[in-house]
Protein backbone atom coordinates (compact mmCIF):
# COMPACT_ATOMS: atom_id res chain seq x y z
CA UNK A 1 -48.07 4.42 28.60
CA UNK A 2 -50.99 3.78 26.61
CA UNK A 3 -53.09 0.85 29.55
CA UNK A 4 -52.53 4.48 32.05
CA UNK A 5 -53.07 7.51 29.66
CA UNK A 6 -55.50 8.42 31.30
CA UNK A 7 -54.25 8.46 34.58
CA UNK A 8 -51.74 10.39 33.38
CA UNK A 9 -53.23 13.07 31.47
CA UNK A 10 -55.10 13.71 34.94
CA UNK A 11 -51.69 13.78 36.75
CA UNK A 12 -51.05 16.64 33.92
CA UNK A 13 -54.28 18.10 34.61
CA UNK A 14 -53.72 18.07 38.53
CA UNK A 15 -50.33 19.62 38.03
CA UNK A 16 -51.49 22.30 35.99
CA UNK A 17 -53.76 22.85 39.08
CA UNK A 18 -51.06 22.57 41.47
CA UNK A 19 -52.21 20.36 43.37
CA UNK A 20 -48.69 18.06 42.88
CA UNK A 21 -45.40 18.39 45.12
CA UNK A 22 -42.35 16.81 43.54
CA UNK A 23 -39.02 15.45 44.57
CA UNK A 24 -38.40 13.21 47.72
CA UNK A 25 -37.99 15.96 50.16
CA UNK A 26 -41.11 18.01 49.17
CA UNK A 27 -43.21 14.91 48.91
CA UNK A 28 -41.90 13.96 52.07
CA UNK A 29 -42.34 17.36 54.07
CA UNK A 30 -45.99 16.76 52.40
CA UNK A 31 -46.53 13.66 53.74
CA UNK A 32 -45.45 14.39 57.38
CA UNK A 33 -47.43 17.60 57.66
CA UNK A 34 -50.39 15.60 56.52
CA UNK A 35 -50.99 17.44 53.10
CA UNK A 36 -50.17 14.86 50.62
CA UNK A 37 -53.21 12.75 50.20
CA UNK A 38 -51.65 10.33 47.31
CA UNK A 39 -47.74 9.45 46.70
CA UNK A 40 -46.84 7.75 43.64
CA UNK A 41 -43.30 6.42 43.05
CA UNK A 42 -42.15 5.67 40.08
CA UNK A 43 -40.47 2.31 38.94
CA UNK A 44 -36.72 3.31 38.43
CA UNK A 45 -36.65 4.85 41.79
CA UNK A 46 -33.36 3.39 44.00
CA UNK A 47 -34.51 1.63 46.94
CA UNK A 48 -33.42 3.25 49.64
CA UNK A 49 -36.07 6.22 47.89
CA UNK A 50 -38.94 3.65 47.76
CA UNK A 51 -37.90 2.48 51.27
CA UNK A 52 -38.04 5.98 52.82
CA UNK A 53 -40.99 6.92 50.91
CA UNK A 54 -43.21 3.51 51.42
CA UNK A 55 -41.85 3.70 55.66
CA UNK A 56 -43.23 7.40 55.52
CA UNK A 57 -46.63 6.67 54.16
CA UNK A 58 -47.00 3.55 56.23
CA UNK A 59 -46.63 5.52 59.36
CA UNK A 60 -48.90 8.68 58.19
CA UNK A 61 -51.45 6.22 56.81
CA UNK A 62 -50.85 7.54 53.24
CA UNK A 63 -51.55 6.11 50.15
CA UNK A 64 -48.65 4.74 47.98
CA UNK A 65 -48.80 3.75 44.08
CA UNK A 66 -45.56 2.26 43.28
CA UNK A 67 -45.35 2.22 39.01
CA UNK A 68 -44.32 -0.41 37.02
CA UNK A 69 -43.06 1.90 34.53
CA UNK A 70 -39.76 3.28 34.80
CA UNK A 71 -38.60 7.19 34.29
CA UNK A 72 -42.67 7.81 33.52
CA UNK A 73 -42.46 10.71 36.22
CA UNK A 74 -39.37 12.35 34.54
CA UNK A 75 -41.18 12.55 30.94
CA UNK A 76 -44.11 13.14 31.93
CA UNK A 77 -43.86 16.26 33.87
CA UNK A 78 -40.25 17.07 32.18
CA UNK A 79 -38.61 17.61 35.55
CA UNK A 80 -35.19 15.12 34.97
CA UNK A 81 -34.31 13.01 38.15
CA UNK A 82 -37.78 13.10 39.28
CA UNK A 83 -38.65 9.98 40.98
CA UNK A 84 -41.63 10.68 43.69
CA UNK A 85 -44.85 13.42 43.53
CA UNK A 86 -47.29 13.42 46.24
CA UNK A 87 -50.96 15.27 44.59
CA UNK A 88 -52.29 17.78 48.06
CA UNK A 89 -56.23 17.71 47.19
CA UNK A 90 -58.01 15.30 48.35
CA UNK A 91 -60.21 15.67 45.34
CA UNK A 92 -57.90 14.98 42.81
CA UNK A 93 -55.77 11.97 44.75
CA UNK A 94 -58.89 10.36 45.04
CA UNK A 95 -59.73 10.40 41.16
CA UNK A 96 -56.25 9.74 40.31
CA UNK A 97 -56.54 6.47 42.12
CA UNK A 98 -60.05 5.94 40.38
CA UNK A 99 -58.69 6.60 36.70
CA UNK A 100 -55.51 4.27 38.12
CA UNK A 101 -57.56 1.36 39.30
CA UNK A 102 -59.55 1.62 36.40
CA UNK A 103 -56.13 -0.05 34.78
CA UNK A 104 -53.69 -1.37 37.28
CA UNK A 105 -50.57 -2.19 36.38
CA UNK A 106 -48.24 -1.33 39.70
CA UNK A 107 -48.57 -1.84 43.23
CA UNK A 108 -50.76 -0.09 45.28
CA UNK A 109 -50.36 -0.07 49.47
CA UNK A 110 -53.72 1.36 51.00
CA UNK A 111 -52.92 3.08 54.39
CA UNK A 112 -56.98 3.49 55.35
């Protein structure tokens, strides 16, 4: 966790904020109602999850960060199971994705 620390302290920050949805079906309702601005997946997800959730963003133009890491979501917002978040303002997904390309280490599929 230490190359994304950052990037995750400001996913903590954001959902302090409330500015994160979490859980495939809220992240999805998010996406097609056009409020989630960012979706990140994380690594251990199954892939019928990452296939729903990559096919979703594809077709709302959303972006998608797909994590390397596995579990990362679950411990790092303490919410077991917890596979997919979507962040909702605009603001924040776009310095999430600064403080996250500041030190890649997943995939990242730009819907723009």
């Amino acid at each position: 966790m230490a190359t994304h620390e950052s990037f995750f302290k400001f996913l903590g920050l954001a959902a302090r904020a409330r500015k994160i949805v979490y859980g495939m079906q809220a992240v999805e309702q998010a996406v097609k109602k056009g409020k989630a601005k960012l979706v990140i997946l994380d690594g251990s997800a199954s892939e019928n999850t990452k296939k729903a959730i990559m096919d979703a963003c594809t077709y709302y133009r959303i972006r998608l960060v797909i994590l390397e890491e596995r579990g990362i979501l679950e411990a790092s917002f303490h919410k077991p199971n917890n596979k997919v978040i979507g962040i909702v303002c605009p603001q924040f997904a776009q310095s999430a994705m600064d403080k996250y390309y500041a030190n890649s280490g997943g995939e990242t599929i730009e819907q723009d």
